[in-house]
Structures are given as structure tokens and as C-alpha cells.
N, C-alpha and C. Protein backbone atom coordinates (compact mmCIF):
# COMPACT_ATOMS: atom_id res chain seq x y z
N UNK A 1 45.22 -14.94 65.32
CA UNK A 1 44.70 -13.81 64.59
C UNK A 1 44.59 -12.62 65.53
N UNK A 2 44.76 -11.34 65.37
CA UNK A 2 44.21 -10.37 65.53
C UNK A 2 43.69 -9.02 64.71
N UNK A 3 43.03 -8.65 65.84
CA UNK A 3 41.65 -7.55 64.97
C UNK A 3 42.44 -6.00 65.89
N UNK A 4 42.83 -4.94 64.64
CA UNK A 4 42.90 -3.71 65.80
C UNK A 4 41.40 -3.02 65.28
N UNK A 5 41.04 -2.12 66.26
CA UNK A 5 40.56 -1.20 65.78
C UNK A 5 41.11 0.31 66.03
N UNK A 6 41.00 1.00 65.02
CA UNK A 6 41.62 2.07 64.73
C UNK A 6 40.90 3.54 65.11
N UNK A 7 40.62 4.10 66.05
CA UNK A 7 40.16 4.81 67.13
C UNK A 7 38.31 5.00 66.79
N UNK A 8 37.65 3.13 67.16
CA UNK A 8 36.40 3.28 67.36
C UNK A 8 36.00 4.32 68.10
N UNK A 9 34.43 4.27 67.45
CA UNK A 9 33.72 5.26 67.77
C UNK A 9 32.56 5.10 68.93
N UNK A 10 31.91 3.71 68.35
CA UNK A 10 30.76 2.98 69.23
C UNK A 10 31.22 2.22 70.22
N UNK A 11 30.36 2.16 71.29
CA UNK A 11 30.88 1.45 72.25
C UNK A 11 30.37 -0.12 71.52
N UNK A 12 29.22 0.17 71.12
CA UNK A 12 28.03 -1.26 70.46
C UNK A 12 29.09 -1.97 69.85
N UNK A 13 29.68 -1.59 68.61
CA UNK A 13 30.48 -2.39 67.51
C UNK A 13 31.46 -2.81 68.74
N UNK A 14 32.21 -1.77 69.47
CA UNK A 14 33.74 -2.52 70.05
C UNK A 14 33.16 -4.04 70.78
N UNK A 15 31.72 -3.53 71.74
CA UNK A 15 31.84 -4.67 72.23
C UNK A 15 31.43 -5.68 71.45
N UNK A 16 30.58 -5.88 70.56
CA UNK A 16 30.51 -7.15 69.30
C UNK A 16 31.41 -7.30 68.92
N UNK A 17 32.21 -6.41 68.81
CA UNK A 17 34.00 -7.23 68.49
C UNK A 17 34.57 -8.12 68.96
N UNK A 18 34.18 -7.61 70.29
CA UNK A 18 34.70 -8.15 71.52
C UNK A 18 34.54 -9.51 71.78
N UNK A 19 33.04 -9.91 71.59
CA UNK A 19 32.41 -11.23 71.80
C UNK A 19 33.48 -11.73 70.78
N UNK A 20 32.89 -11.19 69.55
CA UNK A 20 33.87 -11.79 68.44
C UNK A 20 34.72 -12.67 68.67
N UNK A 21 35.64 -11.73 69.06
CA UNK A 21 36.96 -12.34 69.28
C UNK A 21 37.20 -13.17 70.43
N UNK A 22 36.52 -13.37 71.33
CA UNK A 22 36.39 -13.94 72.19
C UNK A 22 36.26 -15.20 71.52
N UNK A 23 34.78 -15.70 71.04
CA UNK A 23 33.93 -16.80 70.27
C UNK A 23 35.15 -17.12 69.16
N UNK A 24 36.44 -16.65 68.81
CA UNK A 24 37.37 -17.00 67.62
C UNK A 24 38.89 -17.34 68.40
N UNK A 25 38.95 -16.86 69.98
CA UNK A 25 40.12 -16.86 70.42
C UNK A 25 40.96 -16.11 69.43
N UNK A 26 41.07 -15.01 69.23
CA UNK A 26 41.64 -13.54 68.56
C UNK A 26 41.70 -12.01 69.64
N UNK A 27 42.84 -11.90 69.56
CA UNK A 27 43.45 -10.55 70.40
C UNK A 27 42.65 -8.96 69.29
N UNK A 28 42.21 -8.62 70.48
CA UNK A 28 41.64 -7.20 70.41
C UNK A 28 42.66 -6.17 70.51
N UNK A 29 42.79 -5.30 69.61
CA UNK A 29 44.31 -4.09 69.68
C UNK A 29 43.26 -2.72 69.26
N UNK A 30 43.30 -1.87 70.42
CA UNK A 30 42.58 -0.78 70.38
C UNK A 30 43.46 0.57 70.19
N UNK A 31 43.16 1.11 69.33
CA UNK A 31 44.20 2.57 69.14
C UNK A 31 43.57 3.78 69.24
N UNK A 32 43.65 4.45 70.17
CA UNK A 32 43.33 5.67 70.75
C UNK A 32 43.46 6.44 70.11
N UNK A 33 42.58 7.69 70.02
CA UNK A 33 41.36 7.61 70.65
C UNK A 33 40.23 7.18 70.87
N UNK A 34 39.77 7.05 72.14
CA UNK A 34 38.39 5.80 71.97
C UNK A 34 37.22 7.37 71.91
N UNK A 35 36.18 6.93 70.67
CA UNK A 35 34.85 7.67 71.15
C UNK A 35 34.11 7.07 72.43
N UNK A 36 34.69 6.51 73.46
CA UNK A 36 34.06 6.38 74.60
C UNK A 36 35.05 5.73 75.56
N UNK A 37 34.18 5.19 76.82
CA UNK A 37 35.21 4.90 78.07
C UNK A 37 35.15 2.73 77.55
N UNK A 38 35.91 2.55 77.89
CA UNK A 38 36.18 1.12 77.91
C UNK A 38 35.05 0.50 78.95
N UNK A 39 34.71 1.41 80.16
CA UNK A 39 33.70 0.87 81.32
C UNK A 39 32.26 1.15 80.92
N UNK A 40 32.12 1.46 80.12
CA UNK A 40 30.63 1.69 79.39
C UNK A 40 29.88 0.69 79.27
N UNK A 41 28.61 0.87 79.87
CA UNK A 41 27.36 -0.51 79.66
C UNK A 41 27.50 -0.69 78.30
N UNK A 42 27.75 -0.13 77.66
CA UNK A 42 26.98 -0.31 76.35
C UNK A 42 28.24 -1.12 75.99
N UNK A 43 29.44 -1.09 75.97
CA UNK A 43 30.32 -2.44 75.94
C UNK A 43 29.63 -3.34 76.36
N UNK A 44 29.67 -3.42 77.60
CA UNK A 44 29.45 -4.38 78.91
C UNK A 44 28.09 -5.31 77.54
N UNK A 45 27.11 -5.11 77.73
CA UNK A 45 25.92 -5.37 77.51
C UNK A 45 26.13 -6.02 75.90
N UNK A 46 26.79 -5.73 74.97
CA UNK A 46 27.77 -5.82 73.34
C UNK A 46 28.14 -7.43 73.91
N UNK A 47 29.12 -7.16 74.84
CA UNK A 47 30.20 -8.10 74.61
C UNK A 47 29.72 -8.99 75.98
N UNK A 48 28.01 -8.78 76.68
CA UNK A 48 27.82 -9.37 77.71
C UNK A 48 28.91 -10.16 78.33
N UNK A 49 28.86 -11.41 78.72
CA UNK A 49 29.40 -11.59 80.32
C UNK A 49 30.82 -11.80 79.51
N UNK A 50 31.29 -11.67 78.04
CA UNK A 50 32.42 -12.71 77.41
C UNK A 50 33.55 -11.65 77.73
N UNK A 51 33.51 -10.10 78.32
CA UNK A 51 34.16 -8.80 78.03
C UNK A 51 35.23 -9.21 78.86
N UNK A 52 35.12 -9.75 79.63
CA UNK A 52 36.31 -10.30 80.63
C UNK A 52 37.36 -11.49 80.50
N UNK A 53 36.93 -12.18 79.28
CA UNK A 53 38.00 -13.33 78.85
C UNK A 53 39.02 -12.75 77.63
N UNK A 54 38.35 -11.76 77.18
CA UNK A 54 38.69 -10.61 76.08
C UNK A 54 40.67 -10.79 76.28
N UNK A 55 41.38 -10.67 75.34
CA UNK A 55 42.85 -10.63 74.89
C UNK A 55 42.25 -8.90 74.44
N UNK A 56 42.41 -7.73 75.28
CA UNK A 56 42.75 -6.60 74.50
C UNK A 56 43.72 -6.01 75.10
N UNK A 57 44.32 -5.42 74.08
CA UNK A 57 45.53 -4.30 74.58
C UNK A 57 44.91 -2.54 73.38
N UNK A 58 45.36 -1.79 74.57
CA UNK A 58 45.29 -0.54 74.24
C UNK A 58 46.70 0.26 73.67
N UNK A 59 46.42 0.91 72.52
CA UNK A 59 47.85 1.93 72.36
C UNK A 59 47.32 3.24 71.92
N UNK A 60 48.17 3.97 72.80
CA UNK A 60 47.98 5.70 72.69
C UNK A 60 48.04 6.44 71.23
N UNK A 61 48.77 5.41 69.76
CA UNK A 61 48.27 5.70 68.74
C UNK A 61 49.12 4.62 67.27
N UNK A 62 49.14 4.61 66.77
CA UNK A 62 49.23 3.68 65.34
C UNK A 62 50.80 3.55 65.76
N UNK A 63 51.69 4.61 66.16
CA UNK A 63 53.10 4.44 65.69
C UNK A 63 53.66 3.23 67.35
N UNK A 64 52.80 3.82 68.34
CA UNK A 64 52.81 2.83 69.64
C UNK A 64 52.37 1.07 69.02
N UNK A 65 51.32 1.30 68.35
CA UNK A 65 51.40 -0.26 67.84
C UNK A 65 52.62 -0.87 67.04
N UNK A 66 52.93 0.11 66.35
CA UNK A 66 53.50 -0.42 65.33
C UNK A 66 55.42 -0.70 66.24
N UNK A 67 55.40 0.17 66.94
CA UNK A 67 56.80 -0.02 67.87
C UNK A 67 56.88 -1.19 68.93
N UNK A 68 55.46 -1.55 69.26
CA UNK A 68 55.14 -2.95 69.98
C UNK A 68 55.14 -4.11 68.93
N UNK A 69 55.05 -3.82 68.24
CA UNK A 69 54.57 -5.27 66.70
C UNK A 69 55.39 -5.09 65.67
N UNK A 70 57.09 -4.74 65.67
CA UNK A 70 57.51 -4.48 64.59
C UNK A 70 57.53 -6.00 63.90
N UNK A 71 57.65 -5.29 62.15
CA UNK A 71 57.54 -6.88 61.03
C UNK A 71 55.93 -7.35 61.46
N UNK A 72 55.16 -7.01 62.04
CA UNK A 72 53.86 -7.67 61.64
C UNK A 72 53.51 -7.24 60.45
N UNK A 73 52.77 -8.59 60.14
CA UNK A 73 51.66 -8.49 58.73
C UNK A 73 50.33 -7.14 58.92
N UNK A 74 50.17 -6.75 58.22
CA UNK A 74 48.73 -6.04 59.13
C UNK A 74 48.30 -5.66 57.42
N UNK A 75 46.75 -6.41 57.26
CA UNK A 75 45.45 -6.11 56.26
C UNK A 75 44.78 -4.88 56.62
N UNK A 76 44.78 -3.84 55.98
CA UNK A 76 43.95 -3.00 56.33
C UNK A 76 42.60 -3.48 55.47
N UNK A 77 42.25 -2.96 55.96
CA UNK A 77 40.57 -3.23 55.65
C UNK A 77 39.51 -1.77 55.31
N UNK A 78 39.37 -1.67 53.99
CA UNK A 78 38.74 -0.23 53.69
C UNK A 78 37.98 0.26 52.49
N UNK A 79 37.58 0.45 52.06
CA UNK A 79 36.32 0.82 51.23
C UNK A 79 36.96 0.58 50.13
N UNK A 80 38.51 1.60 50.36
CA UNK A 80 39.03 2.17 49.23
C UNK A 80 39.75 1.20 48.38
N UNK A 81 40.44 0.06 49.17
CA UNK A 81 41.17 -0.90 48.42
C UNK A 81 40.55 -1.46 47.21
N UNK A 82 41.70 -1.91 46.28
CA UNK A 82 41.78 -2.60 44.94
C UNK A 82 41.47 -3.99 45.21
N UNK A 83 41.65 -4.80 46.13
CA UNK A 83 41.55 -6.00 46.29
C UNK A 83 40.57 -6.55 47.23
N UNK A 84 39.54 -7.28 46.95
CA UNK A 84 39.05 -8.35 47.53
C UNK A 84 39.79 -8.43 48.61
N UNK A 85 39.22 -9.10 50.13
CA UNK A 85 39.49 -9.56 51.18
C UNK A 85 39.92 -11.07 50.99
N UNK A 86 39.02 -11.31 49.84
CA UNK A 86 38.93 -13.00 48.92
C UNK A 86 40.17 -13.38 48.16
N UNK A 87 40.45 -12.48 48.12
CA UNK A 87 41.70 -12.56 47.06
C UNK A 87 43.49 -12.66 47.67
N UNK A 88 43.30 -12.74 48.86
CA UNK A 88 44.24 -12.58 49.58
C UNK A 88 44.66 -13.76 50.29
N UNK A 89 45.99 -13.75 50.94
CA UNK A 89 46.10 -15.28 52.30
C UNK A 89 46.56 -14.73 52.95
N UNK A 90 45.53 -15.15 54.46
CA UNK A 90 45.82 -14.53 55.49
C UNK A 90 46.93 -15.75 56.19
N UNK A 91 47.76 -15.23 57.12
CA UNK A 91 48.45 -16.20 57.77
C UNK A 91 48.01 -16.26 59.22
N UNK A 92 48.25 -17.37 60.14
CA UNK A 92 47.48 -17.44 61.71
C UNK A 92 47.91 -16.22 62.32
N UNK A 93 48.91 -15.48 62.33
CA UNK A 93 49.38 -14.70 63.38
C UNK A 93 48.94 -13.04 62.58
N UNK A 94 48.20 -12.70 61.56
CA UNK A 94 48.52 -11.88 60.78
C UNK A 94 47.15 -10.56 61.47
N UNK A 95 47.54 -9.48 61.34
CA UNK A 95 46.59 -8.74 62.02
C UNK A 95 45.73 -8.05 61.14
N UNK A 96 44.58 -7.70 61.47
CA UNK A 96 43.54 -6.96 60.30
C UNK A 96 43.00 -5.82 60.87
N UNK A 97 43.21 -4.84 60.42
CA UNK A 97 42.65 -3.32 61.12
C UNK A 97 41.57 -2.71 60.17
N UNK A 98 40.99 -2.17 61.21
CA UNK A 98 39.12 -1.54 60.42
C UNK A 98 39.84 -0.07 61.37
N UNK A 99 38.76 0.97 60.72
CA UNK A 99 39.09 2.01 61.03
C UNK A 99 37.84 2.92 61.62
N UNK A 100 37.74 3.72 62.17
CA UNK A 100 36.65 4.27 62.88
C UNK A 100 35.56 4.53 61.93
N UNK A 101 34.14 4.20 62.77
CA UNK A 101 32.98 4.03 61.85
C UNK A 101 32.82 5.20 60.80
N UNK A 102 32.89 6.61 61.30
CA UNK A 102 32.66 7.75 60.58
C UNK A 102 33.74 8.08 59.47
N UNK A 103 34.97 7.36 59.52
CA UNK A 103 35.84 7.75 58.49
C UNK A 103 36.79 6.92 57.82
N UNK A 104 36.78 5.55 58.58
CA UNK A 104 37.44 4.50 58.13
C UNK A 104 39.17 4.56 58.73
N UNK A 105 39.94 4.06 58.32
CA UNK A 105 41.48 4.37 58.13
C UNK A 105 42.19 5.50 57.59
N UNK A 106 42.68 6.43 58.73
CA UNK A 106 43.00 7.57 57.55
C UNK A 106 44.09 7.34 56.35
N UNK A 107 43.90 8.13 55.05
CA UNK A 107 45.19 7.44 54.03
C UNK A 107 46.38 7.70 54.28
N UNK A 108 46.47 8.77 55.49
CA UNK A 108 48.17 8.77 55.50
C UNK A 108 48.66 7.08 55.33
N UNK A 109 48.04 6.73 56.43
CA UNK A 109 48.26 5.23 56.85
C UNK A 109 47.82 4.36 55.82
N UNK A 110 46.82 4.13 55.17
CA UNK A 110 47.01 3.75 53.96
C UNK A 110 47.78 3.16 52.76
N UNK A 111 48.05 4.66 52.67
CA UNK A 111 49.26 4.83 51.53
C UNK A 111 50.64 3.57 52.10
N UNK A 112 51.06 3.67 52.99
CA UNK A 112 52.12 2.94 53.58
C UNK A 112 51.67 1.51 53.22
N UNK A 113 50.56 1.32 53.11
CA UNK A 113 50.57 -0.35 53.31
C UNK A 113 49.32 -0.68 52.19
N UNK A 114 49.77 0.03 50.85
CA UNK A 114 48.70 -0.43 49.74
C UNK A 114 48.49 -1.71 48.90
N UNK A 115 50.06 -2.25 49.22
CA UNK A 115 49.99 -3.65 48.94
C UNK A 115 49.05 -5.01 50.13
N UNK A 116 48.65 -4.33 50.83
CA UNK A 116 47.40 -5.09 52.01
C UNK A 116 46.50 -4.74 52.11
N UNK A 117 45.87 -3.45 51.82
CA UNK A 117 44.89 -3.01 51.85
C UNK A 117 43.67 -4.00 51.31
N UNK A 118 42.58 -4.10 51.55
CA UNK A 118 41.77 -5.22 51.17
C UNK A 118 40.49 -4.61 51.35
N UNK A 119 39.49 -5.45 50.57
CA UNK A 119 37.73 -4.46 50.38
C UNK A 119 36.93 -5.30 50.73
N UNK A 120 35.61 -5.53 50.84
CA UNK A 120 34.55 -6.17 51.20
C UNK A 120 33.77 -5.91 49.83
N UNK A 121 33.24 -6.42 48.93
CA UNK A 121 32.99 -5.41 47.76
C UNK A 121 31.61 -5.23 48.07
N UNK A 122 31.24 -4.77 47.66
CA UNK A 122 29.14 -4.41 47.60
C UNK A 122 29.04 -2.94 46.79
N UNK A 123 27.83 -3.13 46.91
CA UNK A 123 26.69 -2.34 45.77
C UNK A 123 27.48 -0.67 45.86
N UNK A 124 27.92 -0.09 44.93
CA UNK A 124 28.37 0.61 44.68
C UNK A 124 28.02 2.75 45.40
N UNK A 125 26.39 2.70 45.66
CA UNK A 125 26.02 3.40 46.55
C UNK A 125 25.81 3.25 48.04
N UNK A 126 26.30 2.05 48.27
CA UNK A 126 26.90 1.62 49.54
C UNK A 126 28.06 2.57 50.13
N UNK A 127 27.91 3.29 51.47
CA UNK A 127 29.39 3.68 51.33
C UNK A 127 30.22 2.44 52.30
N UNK A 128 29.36 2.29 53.58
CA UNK A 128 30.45 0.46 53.84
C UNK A 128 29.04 -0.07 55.12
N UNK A 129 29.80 -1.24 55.22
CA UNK A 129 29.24 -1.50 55.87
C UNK A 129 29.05 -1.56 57.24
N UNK A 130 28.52 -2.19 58.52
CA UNK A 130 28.57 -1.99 59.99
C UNK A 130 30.04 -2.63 60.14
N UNK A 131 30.65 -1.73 61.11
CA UNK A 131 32.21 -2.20 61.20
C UNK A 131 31.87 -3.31 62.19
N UNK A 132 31.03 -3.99 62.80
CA UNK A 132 30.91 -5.37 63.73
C UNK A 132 30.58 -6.34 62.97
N UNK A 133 30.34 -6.26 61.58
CA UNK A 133 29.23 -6.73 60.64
C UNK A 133 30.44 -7.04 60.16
N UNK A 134 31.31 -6.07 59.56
CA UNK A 134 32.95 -6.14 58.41
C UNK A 134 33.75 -7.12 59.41
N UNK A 135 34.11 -6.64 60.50
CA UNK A 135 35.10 -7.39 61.37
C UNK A 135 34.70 -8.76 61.54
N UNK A 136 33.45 -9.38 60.96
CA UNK A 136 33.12 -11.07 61.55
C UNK A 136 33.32 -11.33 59.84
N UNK A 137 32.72 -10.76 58.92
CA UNK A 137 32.89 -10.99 57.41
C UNK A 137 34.42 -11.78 57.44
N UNK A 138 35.64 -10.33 57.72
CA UNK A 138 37.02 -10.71 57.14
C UNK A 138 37.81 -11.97 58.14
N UNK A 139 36.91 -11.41 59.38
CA UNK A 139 37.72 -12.24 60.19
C UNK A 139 37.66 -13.90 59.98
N UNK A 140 36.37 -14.39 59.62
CA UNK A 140 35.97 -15.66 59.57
C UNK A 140 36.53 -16.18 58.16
N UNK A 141 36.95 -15.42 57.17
CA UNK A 141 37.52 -15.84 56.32
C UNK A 141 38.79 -16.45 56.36
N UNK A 142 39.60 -15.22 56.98
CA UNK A 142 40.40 -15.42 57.66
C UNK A 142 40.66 -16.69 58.46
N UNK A 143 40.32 -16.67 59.82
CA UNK A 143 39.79 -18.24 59.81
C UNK A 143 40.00 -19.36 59.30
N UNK A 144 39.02 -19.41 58.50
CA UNK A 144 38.50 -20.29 57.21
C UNK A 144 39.95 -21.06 56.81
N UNK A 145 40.60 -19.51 56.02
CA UNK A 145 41.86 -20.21 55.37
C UNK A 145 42.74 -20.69 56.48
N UNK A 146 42.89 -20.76 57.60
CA UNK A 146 43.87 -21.40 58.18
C UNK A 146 42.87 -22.43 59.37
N UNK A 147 42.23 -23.63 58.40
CA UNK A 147 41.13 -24.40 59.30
C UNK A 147 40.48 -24.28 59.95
N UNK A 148 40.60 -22.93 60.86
CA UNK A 148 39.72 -22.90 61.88
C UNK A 148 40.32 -23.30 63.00
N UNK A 149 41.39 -23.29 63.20
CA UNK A 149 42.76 -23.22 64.06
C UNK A 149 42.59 -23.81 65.50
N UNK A 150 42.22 -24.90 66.13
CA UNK A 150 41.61 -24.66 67.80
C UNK A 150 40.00 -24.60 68.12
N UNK A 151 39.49 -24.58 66.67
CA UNK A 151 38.11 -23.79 67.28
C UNK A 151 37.14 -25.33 67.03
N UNK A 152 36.11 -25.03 67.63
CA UNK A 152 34.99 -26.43 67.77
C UNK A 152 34.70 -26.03 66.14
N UNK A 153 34.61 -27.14 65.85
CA UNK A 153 33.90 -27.59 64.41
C UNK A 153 32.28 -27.97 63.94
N UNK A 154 31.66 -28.76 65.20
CA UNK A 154 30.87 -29.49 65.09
C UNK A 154 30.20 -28.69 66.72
N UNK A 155 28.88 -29.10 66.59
CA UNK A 155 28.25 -29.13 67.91
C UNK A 155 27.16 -29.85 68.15
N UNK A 156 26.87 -29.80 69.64
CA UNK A 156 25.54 -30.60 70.13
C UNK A 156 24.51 -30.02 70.39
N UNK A 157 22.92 -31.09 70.18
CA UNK A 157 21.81 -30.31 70.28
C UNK A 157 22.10 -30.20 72.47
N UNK A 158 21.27 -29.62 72.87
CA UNK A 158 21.52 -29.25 74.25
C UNK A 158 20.33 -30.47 74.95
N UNK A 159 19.21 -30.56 74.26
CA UNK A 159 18.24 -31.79 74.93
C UNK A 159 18.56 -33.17 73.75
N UNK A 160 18.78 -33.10 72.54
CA UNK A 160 18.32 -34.12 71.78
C UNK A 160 19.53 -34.66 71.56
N UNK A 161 20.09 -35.26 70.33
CA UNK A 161 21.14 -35.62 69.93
C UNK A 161 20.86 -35.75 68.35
N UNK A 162 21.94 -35.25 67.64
CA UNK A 162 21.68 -35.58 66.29
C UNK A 162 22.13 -37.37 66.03
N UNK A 163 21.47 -37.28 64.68
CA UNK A 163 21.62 -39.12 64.42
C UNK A 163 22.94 -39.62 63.94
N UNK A 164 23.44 -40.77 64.65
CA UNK A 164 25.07 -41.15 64.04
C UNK A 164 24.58 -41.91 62.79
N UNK A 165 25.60 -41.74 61.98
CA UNK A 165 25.88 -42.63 60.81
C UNK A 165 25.21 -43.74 60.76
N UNK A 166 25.68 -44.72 61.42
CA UNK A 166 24.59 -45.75 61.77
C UNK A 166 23.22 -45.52 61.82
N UNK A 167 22.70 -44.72 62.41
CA UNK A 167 21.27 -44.11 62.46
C UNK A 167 21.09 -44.08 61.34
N UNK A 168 21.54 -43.46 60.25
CA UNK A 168 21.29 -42.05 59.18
C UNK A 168 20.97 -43.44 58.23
N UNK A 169 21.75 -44.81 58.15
CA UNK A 169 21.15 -45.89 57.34
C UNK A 169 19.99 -46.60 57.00
């Protein structure tokens, strides 16, 4: 999987992305302009000690991605779409782009790819929601539909142990 973001604004959200994707094994694709420096505590501190195992790549703007990734799938993700995020199948390799907090995806870009475009739905005087908040929503769905690909399923208590089957009789 990967997540772009489309010239964030916060350092806070990129680096909760960041963890994100880290905690999902998913590539980070950042498209310039950044509202801030990549060396910013306020990353650092977001995406604490995980900022360094991070898969990100940077591009100077949408048409640089798109000349590095030709034939990718790519979900936009935006207020404006007709479709459910639910309503869709994502595939393992398929990319999902959110767009800067203050304005989303601009529609030039949009328009090009309205057959992917995809929504989060909610309460109608909503205008959206936290883009670190959206990016774990679609992404885990995402996910979801393709098993959970690699990722731990199950876990352990750290002092106790939960009860085996046998136990549970």
C-alpha cells in the first residue's frame, strides 16, 4: 500500500502518518510543497522514534509522481466524491492520496481521476475530517480487504498471558 500526501500542511498529521505507515509497512509519497521542513520536532515527536524506519519519498509536484508511477492505481480521497471509500476494492499495491488540510485535492486533479475518487461520509455540516484521523480510517480498510498482508494479527499481554483454549474449557 501507499499513502501520498498532497502538499501537507502540518507537521503533527505528516508525522502520525508517518507512524502510520510505519505500524502498516506502507510507503509515504510526499508532494511539494511542504507547509514545513521535514526536520521539524513536531514531525520528530508525531512520528517519535518510528520517523526513521519510514519508506518516504518526496516529489517536487503531482506530474513528478505521476512520471515516477506511471499506470498506478491512485484513490483520491475527498469530501467531494460520489462514492464511499466502502464501496470500493482496493488492491495491495494501489495508492491513496489525501490532500492538504486547508483545501483538500485541488479539482484540476480531481476531475482526471473521478472514477476513484472516494468519501469518508459523515454529518453533513461537517466539512472533513483530521487528515491523520482520514488516512488510518481509509487506510485500514484498505488493509482489511487484502488480509492484512504481513501484519501481526494477534498479540501478547507483556506480564500475563491470555488463556489457551484448553484453559477457556
Amino acid at each position: 500500500m501507499h499513502i501520498i500526501l498532497h502538499q501537507p500542511e502540518i507537521p503533527a498529521n505528516t508525522g502520525n502518518i508517518g507512524r502510520t505507515c510505519v505500524a502498516t509497512g506502507t510507503s509515504l509519497h510526499l508532494i511539494e510543497p511542504l507547509g514545513f521542513r521535514l526536520n521539524e520536532k513536531e514531525i520528530k515527536r508525531a512520528g517519535m522514534d518510528y520517523w526513521e524506519h519510514l519508506d518516504v519519498t518526496r516529489y517536487v509536484n503531482f506530474e513528478e509522481f505521476k512520471e515516477k508511477h506511471p499506470g498506478a492505481k491512485i484513490w483520491m480521497a475527498t469530501t467531494k466524491a460520489k462514492h464511499s471509500y466502502t464501496d470500493v476494492s482496493f488492491g495491495p499495491d494501489d495508492f491513496i492520496m489525501f490532500g492538504k488540510e486547508s483545501a483538500g485535492i485541488p479539482e484540476e486533479i480531481l476531475v482526471e481521476y473521478e472514477p476513484t475518487c472516494i468519501r469518508i461520509p459523515m454529518l453533513p455540516q461537517i466539512r472533513s475530517l483530521n487528515l491523520s484521523n482520514s488516512v488510518a480510517i481509509v487506510l485500514y480498510e484498505a488493509l482489511r480487504q487484502n488480509n492484512f498482508e504481513s501484519m501481526e494479527l494477534a498479540g501478547n499481554l507483556h506480564r500475563l498471558h491470555w488463556k489457551s483454549e484448553e484453559e477457556e474449557k
